[in-house]
C-alpha atoms as a PDB file:
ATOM      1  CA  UNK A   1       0.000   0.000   0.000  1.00  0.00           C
ATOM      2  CA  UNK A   2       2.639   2.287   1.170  1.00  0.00           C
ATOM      3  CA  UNK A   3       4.232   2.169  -2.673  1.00  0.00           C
ATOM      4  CA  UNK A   4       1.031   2.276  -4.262  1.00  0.00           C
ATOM      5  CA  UNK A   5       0.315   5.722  -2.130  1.00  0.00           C
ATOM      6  CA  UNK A   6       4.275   6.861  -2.964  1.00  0.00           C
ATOM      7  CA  UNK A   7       3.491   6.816  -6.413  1.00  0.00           C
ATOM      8  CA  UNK A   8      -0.146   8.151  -6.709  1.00  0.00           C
ATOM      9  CA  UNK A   9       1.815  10.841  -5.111  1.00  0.00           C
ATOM     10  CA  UNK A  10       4.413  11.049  -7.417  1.00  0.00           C
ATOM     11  CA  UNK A  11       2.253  10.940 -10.456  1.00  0.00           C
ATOM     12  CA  UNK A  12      -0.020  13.541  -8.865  1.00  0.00           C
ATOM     13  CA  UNK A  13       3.312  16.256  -8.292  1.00  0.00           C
ATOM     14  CA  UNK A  14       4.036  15.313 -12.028  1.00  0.00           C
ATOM     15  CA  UNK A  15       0.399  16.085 -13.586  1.00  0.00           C
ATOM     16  CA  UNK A  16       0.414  19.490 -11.282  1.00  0.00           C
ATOM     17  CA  UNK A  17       3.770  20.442 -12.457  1.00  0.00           C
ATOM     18  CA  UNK A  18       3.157  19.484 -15.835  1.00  0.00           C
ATOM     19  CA  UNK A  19       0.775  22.325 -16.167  1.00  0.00           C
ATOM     20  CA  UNK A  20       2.867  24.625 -15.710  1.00  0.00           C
ATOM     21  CA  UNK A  21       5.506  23.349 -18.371  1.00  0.00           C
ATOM     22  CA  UNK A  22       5.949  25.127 -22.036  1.00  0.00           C
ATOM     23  CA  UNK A  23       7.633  22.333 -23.617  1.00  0.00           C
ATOM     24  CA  UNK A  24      11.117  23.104 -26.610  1.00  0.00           C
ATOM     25  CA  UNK A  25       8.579  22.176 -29.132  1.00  0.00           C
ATOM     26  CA  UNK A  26       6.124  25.052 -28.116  1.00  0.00           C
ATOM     27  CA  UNK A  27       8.993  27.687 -28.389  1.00  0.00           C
ATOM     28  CA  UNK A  28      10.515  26.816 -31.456  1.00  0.00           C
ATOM     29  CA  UNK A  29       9.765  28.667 -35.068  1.00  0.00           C
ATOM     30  CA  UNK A  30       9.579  26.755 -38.333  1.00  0.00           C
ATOM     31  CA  UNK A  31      10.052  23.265 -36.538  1.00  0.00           C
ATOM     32  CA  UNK A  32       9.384  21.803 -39.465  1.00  0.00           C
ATOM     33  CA  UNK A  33      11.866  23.665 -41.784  1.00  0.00           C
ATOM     34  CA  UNK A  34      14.290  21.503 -43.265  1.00  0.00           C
ATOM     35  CA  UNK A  35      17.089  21.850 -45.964  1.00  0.00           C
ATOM     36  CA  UNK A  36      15.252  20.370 -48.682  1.00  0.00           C
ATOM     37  CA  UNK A  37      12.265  22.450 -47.633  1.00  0.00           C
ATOM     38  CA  UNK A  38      13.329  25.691 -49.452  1.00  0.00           C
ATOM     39  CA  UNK A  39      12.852  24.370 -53.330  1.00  0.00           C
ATOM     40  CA  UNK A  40       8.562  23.710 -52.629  1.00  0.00           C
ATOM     41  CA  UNK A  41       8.852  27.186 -50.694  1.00  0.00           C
ATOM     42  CA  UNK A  42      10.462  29.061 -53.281  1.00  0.00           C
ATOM     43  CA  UNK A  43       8.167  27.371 -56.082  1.00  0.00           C
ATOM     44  CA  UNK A  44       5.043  29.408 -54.870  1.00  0.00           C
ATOM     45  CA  UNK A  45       7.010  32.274 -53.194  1.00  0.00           C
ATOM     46  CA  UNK A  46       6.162  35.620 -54.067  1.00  0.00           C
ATOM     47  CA  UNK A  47       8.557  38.421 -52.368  1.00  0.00           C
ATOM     48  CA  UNK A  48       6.693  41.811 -51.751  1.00  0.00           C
ATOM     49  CA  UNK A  49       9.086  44.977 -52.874  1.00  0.00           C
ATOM     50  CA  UNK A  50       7.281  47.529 -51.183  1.00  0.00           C
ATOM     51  CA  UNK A  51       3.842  48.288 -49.638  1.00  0.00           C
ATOM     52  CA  UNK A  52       0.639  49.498 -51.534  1.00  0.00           C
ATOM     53  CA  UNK A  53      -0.192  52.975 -51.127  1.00  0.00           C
ATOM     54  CA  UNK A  54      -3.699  52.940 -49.447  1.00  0.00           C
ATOM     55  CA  UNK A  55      -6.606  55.716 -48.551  1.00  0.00           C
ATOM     56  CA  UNK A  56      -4.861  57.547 -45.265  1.00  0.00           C
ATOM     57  CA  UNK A  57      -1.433  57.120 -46.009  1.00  0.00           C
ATOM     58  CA  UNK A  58       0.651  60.478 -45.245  1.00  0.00           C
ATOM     59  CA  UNK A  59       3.224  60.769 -47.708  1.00  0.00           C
ATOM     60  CA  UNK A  60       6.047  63.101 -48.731  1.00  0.00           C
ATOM     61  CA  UNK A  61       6.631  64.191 -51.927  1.00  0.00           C
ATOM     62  CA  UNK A  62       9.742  66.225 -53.016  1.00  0.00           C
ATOM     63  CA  UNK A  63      10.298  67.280 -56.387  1.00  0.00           C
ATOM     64  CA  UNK A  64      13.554  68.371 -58.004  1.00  0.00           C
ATOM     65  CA  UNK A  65      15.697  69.136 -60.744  1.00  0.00           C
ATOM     66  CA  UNK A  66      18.870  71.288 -62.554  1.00  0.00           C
ATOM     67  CA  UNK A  67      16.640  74.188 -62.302  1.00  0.00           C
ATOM     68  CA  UNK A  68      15.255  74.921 -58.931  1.00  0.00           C
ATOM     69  CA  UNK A  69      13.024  77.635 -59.763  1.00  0.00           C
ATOM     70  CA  UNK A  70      10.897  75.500 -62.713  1.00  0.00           C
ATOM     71  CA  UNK A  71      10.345  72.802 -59.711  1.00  0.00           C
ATOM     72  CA  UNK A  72       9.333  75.610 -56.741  1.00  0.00           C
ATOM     73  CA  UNK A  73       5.537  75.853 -57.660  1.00  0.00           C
ATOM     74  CA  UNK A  74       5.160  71.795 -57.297  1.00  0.00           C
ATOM     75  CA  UNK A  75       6.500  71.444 -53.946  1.00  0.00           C
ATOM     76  CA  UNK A  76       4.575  72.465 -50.601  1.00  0.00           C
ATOM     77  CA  UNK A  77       6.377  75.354 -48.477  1.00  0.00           C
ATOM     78  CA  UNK A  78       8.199  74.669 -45.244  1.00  0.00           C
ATOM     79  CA  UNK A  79       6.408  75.253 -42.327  1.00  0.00           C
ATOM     80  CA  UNK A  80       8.215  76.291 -39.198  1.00  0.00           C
ATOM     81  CA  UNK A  81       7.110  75.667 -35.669  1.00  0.00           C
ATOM     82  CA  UNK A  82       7.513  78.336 -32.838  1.00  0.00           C
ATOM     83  CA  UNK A  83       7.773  76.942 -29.545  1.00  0.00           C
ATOM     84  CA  UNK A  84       5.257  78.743 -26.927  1.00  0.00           C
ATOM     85  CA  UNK A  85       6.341  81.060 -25.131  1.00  0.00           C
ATOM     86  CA  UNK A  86       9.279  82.000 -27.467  1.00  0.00           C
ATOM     87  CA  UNK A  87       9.285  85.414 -29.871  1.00  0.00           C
ATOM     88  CA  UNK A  88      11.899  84.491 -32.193  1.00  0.00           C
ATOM     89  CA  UNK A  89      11.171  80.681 -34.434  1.00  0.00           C
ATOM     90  CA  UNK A  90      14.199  78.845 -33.873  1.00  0.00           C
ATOM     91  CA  UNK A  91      13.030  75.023 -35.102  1.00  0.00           C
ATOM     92  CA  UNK A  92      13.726  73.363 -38.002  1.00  0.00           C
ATOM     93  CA  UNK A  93      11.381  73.657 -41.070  1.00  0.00           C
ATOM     94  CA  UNK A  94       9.388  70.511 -41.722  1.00  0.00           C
ATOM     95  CA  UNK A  95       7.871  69.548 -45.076  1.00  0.00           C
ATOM     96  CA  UNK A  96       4.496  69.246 -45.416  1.00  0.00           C
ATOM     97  CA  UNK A  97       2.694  65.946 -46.519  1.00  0.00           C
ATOM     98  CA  UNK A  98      -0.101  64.923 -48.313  1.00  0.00           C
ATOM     99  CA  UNK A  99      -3.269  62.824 -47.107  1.00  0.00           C
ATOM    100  CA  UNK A 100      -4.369  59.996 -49.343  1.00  0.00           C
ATOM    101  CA  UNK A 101      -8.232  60.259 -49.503  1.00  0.00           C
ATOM    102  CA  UNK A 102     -10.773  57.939 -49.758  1.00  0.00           C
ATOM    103  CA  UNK A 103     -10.903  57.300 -53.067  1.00  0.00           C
ATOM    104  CA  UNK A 104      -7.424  56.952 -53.696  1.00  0.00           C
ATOM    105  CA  UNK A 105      -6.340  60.966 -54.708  1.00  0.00           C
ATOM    106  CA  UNK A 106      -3.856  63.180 -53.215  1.00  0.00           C
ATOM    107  CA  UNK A 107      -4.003  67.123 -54.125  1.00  0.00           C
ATOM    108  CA  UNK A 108      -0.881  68.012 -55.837  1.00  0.00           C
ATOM    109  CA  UNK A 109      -0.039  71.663 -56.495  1.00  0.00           C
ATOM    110  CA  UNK A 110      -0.580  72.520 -60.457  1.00  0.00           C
ATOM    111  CA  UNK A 111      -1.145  68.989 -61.597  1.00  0.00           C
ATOM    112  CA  UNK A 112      -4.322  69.070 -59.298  1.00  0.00           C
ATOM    113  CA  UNK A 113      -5.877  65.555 -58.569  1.00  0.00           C
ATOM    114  CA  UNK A 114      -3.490  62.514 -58.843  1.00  0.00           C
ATOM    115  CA  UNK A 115      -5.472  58.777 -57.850  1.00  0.00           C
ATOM    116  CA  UNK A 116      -2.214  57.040 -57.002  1.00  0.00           C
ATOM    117  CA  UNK A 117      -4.083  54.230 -54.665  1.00  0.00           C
ATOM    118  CA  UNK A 118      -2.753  51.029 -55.424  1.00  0.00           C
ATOM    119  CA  UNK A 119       0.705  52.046 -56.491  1.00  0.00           C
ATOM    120  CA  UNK A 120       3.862  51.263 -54.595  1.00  0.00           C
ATOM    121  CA  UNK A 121       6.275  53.920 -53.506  1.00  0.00           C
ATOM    122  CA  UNK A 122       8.454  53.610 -56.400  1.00  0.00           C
ATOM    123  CA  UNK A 123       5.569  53.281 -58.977  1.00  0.00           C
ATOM    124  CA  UNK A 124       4.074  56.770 -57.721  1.00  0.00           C
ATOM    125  CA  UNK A 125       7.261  58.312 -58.621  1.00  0.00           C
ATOM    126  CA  UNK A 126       7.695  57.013 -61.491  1.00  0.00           C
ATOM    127  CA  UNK A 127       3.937  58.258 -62.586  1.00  0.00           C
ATOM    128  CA  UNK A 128       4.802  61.747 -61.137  1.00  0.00           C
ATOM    129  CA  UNK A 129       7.938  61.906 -63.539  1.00  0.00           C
ATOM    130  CA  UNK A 130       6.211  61.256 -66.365  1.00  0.00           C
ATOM    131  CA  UNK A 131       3.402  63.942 -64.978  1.00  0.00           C
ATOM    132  CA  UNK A 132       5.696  66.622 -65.043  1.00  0.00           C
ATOM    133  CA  UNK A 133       8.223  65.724 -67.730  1.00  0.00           C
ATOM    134  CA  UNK A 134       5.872  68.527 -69.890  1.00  0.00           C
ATOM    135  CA  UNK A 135       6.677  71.106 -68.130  1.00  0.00           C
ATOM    136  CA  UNK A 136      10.241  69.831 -66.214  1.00  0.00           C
ATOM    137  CA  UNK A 137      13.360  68.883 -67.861  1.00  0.00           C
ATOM    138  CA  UNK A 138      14.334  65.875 -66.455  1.00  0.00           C
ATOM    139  CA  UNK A 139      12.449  65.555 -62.656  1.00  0.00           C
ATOM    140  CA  UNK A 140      13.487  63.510 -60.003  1.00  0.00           C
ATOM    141  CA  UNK A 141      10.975  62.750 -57.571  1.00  0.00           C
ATOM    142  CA  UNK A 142      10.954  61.511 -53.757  1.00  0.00           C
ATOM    143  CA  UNK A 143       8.526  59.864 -52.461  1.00  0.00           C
ATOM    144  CA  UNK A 144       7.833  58.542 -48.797  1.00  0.00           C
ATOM    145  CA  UNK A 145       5.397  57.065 -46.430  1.00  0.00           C
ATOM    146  CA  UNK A 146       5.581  59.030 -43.418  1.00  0.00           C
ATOM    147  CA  UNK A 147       2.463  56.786 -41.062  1.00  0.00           C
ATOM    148  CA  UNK A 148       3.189  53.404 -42.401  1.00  0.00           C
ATOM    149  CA  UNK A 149       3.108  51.473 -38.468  1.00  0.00           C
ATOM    150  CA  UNK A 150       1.808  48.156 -37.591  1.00  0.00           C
ATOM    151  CA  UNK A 151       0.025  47.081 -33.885  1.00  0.00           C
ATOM    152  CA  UNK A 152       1.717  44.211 -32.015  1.00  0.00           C
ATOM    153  CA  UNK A 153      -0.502  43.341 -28.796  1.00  0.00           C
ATOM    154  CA  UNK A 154      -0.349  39.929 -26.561  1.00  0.00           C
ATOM    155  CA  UNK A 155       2.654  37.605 -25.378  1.00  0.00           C
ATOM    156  CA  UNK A 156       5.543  39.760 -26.696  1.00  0.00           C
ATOM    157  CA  UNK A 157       7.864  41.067 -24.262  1.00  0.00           C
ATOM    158  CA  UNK A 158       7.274  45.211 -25.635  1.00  0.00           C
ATOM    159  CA  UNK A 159       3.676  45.524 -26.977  1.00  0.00           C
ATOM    160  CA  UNK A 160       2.622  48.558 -29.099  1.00  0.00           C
ATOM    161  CA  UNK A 161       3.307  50.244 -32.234  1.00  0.00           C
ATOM    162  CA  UNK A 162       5.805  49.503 -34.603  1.00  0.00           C
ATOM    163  CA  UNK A 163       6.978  51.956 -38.373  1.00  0.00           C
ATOM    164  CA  UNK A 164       7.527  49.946 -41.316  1.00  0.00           C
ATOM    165  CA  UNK A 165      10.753  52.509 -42.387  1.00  0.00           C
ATOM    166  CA  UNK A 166      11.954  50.111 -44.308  1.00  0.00           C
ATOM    167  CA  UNK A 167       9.348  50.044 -46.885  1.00  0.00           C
ATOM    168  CA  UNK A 168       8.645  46.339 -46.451  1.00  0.00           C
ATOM    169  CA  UNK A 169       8.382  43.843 -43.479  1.00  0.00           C
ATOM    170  CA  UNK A 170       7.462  40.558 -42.758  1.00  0.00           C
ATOM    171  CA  UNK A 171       5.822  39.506 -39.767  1.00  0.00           C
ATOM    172  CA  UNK A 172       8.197  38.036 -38.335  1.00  0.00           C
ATOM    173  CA  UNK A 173      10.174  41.096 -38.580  1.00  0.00           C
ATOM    174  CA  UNK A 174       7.483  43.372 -37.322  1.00  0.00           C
ATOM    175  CA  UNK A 175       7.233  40.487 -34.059  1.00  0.00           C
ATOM    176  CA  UNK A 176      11.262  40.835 -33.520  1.00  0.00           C
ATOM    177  CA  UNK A 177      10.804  44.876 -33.368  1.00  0.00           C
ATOM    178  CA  UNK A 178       8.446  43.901 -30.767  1.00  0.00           C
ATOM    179  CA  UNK A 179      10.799  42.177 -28.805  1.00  0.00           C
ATOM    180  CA  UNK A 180      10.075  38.128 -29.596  1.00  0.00           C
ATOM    181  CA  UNK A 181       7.293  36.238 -28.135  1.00  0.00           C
ATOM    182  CA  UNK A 182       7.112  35.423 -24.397  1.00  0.00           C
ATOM    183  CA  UNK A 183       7.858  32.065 -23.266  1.00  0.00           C
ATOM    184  CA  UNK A 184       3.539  32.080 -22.648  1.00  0.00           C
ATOM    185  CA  UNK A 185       3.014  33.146 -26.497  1.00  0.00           C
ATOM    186  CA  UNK A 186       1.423  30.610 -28.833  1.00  0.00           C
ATOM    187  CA  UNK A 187       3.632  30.082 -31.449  1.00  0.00           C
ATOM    188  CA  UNK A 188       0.898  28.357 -33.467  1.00  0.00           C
ATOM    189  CA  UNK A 189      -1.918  30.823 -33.068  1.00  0.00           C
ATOM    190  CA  UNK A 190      -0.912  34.340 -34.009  1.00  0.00           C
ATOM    191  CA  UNK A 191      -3.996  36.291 -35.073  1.00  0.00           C
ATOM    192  CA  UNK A 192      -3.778  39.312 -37.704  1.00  0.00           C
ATOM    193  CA  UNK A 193      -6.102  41.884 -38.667  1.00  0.00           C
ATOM    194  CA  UNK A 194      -5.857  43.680 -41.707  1.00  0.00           C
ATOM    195  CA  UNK A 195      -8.467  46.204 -43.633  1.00  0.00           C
ATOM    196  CA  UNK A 196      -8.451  45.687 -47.229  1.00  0.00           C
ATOM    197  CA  UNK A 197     -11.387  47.806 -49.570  1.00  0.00           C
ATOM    198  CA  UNK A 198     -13.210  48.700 -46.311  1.00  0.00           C
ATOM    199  CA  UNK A 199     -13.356  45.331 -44.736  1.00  0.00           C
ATOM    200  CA  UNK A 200     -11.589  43.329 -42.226  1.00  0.00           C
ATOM    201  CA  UNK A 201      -9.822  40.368 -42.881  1.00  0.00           C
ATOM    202  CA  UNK A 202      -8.761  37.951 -40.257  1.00  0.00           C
ATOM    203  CA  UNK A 203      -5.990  35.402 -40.034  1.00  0.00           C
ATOM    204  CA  UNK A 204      -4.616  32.519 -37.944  1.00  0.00           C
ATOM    205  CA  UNK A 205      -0.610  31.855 -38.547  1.00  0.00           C
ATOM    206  CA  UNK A 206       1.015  28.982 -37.094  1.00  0.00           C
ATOM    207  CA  UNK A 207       4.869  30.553 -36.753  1.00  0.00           C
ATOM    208  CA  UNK A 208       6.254  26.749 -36.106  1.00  0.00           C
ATOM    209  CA  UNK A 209       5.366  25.870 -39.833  1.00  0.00           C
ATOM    210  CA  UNK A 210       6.923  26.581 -42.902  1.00  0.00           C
ATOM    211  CA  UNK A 211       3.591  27.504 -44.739  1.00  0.00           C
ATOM    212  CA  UNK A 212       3.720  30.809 -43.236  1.00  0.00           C
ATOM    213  CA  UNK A 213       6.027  31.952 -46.340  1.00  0.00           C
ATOM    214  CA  UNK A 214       3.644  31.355 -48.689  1.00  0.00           C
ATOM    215  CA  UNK A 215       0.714  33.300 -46.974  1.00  0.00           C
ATOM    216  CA  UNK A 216      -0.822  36.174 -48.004  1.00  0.00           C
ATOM    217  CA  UNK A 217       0.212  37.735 -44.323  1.00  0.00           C
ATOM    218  CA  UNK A 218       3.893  37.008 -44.214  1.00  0.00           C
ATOM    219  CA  UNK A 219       4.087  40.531 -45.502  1.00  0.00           C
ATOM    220  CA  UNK A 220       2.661  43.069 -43.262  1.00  0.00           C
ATOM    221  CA  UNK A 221       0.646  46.022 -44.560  1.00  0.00           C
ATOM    222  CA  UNK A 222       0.566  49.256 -43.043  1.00  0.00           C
ATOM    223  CA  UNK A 223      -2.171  49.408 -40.028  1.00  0.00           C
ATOM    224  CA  UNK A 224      -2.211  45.977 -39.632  1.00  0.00           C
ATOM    225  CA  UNK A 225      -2.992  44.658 -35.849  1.00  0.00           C
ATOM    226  CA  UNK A 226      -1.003  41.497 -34.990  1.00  0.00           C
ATOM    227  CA  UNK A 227      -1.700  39.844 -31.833  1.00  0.00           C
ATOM    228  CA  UNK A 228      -0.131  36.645 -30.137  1.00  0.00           C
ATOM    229  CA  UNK A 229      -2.210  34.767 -27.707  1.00  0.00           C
ATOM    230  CA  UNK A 230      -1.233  33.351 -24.787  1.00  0.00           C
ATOM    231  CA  UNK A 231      -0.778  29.462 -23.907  1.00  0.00           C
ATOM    232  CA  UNK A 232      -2.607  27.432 -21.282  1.00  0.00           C
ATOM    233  CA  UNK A 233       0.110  28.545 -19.067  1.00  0.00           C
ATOM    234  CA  UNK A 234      -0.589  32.053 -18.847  1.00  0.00           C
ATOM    235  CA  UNK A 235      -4.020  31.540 -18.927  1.00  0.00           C
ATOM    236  CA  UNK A 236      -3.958  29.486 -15.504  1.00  0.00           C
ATOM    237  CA  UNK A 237      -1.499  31.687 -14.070  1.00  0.00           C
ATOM    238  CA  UNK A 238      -2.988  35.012 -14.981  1.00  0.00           C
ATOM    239  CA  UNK A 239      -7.292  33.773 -14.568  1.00  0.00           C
ATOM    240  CA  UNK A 240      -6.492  31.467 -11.523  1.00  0.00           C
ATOM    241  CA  UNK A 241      -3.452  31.444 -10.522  1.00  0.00           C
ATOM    242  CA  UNK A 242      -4.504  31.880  -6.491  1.00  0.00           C
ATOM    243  CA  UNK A 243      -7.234  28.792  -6.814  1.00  0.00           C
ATOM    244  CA  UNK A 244      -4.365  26.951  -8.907  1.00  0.00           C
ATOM    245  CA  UNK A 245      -1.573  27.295  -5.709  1.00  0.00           C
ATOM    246  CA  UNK A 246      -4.306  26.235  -3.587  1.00  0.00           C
ATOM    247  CA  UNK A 247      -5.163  22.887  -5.144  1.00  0.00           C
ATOM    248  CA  UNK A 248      -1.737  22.024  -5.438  1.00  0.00           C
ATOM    249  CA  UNK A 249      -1.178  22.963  -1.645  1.00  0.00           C
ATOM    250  CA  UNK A 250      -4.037  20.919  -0.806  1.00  0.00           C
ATOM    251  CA  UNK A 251      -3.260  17.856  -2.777  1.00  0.00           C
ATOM    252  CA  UNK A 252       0.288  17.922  -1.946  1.00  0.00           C
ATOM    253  CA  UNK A 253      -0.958  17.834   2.112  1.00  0.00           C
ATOM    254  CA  UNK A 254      -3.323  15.503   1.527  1.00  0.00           C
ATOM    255  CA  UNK A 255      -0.972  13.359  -0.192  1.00  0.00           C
ATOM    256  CA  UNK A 256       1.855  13.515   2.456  1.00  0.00           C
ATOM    257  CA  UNK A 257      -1.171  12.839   5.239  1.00  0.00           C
ATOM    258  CA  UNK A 258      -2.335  10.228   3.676  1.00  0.00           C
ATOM    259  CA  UNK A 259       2.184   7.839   3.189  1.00  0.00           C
ATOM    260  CA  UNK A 260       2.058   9.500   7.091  1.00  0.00           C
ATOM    261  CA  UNK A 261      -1.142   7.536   8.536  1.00  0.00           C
ATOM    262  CA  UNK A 262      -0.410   4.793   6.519  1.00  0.00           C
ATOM    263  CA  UNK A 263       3.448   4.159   7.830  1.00  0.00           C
END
């Protein structure tokens, strides 16, 4: 009897501590990425350049040339800044920017209404060039996305916003800006939100498998919402985490009672 109680005992410490384990497996990324593995990735791989310009971007756009009178009336004016309190301006001038509206346009001084919605960065300045070639000799323009950020909430050790500067990013770039997963982050349950035409698209990744290079969400857009939810663990230590101690106080007594009476 005595060895029959040692190892309900035993068994019972295991199954309480058990709970509270996040196994190698559970942590790791792309545990199923091997070698061989690249040649089917690549065969339906499609890498992203740079991000679509959408209604509500805030973008720069610089225009220049040999002759830096002919390109004045096509850029905005820089605006300088007082601080309060101060009679003399002593910041730096700051370009303006232009809001992308709802149906796709941005205002642009004399060439008036430009729908550039759906173009990528380099693709709007291209179109631009070729917009004021007429009256330009040979244009350069600069364009850049000034609001482009994406939302990382959950089990990752510094929540909040992050800037796509780099004109691209791929979520598991945008989850390394946020500082990795937690240990209590599911690895294989990573939801995204993302607005596309006025309506909200929702996905599930699984970061542990290698089919999460050929999603359509590898690439993050601008405004997307990326959150990582949390593992049994955190749930039990976070929702009950007083009643959980307490059972495992209690059955641990109970237990060591129960080999006491008996001997």
């Amino acid at each position: 009897m005595n060895k029959i109680l040692r190892k309900i005992f035993a068994l019972t410490l295991l199954s309480l501590l058990a709970v509270g384990c996040v196994t190698q497996k559970q942590m790791t990324y792309l545990s199923n990425a091997r070698p061989e593995s690249a040649d089917s990735i690549n065969a339906s791989f499609v890498p992203q350049s740079e991000m679509v310009i959408r209604p509500g971007d805030a973008l720069t756009i610089f225009v220049s040339a040999l002759d830096q009178e002919a390109v004045t009336p096509f850029n905005l004016p820089m605006v300088v800044y007082a601080r309060p309190g101060e009679q003399q301006i002593s910041t730096t001038p700051s370009l303006q920017y232009y809001i992308v509206d709802e149906e796709g346009n941005i205002d642009f001084p004399v060439l008036g209404k430009l729908h550039i919605a759906g173009m990528r960065r380099n693709e709007v300045e291209t179109f631009m060039k070729k917009q004021l070639e007429p009256q330009v000799l040979n244009p350069l323009v600069h364009v850049n996305l000034i609001n482009a950020k994406v939302s990382v909430m959950g089990e990752v050790a510094k929540p909040g916003q992050v800037p796509l500067t780099s004109g691209r990013m791929t979520i598991l770039e945008a989850l390394a800006a946020a500082g990795d997963l937690t240990p209590y982050g599911r690895r294989d349950n990573v939801l995204l939100t993302r607005e596309v035409d006025g309506k909200i698209e929702i996905a599930r990744l699984n970061l542990r498998s290698t089919d999460l290079f050929t999603s359509p969400y590898f690439y993050v857009q601008q405004n997307d919402v990326i959150y990582v939810s949390p593992n049994k663990v955190r749930v039990v230590a976070s929702t009950n985490s007083g009643l959980w101690l307490s059972v495992v106080s209690t059955a641990l007594s109970a237990a060591t009672v129960i080999i006491t009476v008996v001997k």
